[in-house]
N, C-alpha and C. Protein backbone atom coordinates (compact mmCIF):
# COMPACT_ATOMS: atom_id res chain seq x y z
N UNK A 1 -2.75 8.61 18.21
CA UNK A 1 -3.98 8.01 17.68
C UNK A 1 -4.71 8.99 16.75
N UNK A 2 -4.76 10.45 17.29
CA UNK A 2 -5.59 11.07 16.35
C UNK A 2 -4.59 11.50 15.14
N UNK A 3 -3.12 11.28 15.22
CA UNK A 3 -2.81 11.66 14.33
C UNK A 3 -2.90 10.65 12.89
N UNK A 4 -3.00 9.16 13.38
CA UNK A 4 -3.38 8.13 12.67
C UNK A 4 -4.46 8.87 12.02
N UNK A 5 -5.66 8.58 12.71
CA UNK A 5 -7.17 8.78 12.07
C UNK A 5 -6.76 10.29 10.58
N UNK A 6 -6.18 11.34 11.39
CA UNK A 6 -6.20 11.86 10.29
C UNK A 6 -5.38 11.98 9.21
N UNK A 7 -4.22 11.04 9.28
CA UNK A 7 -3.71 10.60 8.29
C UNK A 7 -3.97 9.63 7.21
N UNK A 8 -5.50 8.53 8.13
CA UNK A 8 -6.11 7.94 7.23
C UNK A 8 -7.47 8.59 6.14
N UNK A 9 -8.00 10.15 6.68
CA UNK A 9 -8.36 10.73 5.98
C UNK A 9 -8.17 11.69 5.02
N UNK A 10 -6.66 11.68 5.29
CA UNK A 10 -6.11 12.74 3.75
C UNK A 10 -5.92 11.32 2.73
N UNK A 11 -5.62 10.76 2.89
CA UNK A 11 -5.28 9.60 2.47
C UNK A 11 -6.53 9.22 1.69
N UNK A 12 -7.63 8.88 2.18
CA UNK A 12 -9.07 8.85 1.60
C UNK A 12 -9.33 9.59 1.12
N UNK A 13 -8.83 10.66 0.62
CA UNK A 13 -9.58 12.10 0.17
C UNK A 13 -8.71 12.24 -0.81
N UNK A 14 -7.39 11.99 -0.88
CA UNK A 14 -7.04 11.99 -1.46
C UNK A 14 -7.07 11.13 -3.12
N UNK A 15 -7.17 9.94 -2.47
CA UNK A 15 -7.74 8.33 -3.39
C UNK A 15 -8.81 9.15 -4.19
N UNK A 16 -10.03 9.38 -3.11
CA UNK A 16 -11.77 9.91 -4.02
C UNK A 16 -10.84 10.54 -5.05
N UNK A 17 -10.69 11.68 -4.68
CA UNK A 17 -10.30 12.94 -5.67
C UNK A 17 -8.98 11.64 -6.77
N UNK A 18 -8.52 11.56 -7.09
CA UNK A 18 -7.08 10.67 -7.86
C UNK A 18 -7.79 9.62 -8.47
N UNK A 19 -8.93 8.96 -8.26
CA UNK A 19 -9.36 8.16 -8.59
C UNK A 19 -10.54 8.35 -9.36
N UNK A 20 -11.46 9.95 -8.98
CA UNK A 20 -12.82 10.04 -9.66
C UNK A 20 -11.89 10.92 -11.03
N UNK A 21 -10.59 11.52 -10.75
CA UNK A 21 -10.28 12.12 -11.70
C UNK A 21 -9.82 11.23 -13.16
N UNK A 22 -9.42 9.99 -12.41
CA UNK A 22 -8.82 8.37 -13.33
C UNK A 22 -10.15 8.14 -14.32
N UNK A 23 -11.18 8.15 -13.79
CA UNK A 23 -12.63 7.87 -13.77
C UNK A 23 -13.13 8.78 -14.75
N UNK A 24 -13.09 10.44 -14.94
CA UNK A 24 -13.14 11.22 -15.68
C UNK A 24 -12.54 10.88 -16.97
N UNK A 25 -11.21 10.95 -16.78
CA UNK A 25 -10.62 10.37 -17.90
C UNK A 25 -10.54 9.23 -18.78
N UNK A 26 -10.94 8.41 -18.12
CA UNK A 26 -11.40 6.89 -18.63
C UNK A 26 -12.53 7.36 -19.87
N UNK A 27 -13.73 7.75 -19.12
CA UNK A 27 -14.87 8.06 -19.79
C UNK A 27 -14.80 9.14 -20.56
N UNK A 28 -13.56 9.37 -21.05
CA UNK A 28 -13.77 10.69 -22.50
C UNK A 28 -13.42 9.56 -23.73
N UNK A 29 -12.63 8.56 -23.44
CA UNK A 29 -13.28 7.40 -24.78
C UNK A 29 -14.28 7.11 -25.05
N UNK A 30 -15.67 7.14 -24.03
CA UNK A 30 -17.03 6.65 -24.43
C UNK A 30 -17.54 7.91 -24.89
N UNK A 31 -17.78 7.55 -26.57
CA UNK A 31 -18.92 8.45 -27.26
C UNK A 31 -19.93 8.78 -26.79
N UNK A 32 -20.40 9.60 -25.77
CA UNK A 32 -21.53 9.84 -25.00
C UNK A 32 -22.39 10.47 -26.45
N UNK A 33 -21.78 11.36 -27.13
CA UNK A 33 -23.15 12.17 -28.42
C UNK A 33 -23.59 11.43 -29.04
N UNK A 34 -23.27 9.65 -28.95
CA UNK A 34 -24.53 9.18 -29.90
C UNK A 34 -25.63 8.93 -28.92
N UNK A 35 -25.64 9.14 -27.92
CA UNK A 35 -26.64 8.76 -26.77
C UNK A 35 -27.28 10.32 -26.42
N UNK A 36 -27.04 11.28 -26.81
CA UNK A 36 -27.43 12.52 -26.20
C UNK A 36 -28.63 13.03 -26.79
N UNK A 37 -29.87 13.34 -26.40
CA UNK A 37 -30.44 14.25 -27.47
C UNK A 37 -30.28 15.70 -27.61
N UNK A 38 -30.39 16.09 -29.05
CA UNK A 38 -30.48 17.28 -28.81
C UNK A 38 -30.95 18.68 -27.97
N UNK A 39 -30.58 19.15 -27.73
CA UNK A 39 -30.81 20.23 -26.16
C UNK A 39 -30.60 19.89 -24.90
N UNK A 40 -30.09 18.72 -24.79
CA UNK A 40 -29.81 18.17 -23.46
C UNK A 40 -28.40 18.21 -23.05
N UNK A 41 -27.60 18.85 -23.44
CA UNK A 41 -26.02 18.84 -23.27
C UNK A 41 -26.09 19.37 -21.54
N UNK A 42 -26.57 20.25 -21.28
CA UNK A 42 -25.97 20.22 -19.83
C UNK A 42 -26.59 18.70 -18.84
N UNK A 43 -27.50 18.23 -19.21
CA UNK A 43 -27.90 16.83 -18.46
C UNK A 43 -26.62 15.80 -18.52
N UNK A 44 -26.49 15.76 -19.85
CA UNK A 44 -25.23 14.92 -20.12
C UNK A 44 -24.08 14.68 -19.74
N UNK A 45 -23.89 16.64 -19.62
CA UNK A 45 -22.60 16.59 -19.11
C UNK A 45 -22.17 16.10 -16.89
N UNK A 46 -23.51 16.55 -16.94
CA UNK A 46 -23.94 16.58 -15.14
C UNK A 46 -24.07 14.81 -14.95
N UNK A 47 -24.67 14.30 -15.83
CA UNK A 47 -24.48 12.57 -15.74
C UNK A 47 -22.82 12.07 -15.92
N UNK A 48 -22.14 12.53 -16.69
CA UNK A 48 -21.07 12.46 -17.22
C UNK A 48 -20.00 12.53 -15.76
N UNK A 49 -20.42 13.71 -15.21
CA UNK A 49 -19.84 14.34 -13.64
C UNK A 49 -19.94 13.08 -12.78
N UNK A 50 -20.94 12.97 -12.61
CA UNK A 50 -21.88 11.68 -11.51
C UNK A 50 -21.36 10.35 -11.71
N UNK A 51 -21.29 10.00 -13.19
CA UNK A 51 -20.69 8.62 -13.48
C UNK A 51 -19.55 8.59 -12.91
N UNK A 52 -18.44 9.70 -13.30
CA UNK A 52 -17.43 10.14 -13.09
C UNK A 52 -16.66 9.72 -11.37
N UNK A 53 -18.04 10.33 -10.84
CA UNK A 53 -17.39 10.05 -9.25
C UNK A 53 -18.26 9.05 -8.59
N UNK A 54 -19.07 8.32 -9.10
CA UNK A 54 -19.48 6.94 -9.03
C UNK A 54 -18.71 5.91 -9.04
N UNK A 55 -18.39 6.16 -10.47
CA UNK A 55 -16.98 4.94 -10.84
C UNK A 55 -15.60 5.22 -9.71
N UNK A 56 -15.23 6.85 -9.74
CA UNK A 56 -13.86 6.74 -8.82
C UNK A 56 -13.94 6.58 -7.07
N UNK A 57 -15.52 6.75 -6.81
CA UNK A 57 -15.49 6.58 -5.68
C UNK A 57 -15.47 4.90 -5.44
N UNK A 58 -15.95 3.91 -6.17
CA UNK A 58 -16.28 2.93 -5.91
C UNK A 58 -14.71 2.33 -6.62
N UNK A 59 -13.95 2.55 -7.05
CA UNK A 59 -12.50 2.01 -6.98
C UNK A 59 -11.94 2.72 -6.30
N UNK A 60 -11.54 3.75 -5.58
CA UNK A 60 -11.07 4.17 -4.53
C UNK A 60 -11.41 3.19 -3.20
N UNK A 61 -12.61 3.69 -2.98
CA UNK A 61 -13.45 2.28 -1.64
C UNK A 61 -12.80 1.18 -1.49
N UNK A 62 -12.55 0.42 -2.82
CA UNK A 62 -12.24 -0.80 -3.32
C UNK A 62 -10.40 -0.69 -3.01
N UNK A 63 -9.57 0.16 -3.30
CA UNK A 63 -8.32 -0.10 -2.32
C UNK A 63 -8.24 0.27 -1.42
N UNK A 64 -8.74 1.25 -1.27
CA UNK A 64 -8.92 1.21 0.42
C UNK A 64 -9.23 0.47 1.43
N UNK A 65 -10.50 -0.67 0.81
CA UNK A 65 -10.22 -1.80 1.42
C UNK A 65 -9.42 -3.14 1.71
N UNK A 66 -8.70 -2.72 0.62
CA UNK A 66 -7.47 -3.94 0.14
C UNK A 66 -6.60 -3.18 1.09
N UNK A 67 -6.16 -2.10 0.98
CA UNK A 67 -5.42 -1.48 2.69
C UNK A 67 -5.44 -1.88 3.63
N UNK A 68 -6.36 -1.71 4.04
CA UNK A 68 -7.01 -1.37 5.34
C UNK A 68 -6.86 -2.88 5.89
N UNK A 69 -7.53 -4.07 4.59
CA UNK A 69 -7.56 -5.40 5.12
C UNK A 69 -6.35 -5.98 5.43
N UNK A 70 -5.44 -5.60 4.45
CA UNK A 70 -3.92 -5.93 3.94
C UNK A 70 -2.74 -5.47 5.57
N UNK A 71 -3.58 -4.47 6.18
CA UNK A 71 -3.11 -4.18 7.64
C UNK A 71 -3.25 -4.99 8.63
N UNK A 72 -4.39 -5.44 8.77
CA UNK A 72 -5.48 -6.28 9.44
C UNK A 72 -4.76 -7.86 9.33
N UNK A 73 -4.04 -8.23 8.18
CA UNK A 73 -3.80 -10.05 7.80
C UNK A 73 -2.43 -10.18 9.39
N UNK A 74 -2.11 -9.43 9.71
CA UNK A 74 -0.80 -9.86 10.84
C UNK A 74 -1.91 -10.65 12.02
N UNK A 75 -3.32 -9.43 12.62
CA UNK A 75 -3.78 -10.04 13.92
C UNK A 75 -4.62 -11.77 13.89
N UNK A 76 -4.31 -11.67 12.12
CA UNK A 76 -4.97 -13.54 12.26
C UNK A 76 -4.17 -14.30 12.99
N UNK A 77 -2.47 -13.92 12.88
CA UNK A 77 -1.96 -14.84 13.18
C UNK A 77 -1.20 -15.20 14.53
């Protein structure tokens, strides 16, 4: 049992991290410098961070629950 549980948390940790990094990369197509003002580059870049693991945490979450549920469809029946 506990070896389950912690196989479902490398697993999760793994996703965050694989997914906020998907997430990073996504968002170097969006022109953030027409939105920036001048002297504000480290704000930008720290929003940039945040979006970053906003977006990959919340598609990570998102298969993880398609998992998790996708385990779960046998005890309906």
């Amino acid at each position: 049992m506990e070896t389950a549980i912690g196989q479902q948390a490398l697993i999760s940790i793994i996703s965050h991290i694989f997914f906020t990094g998907v997430a990073f990369y996504a968002l170097r197509a969006v022109m953030f410098e027409k939105w920036i003002r001048k002297q504000h580059v480290l704000q930008a870049q720290i929003l940039y961070i945040f979006l970053s693991i906003a977006i990959g945490t919340a598609v990570s979450t998102f298969f993880l629950n398609i998992s998790s549920w996708s385990r779960q469809l046998p005890y309906l029946f």
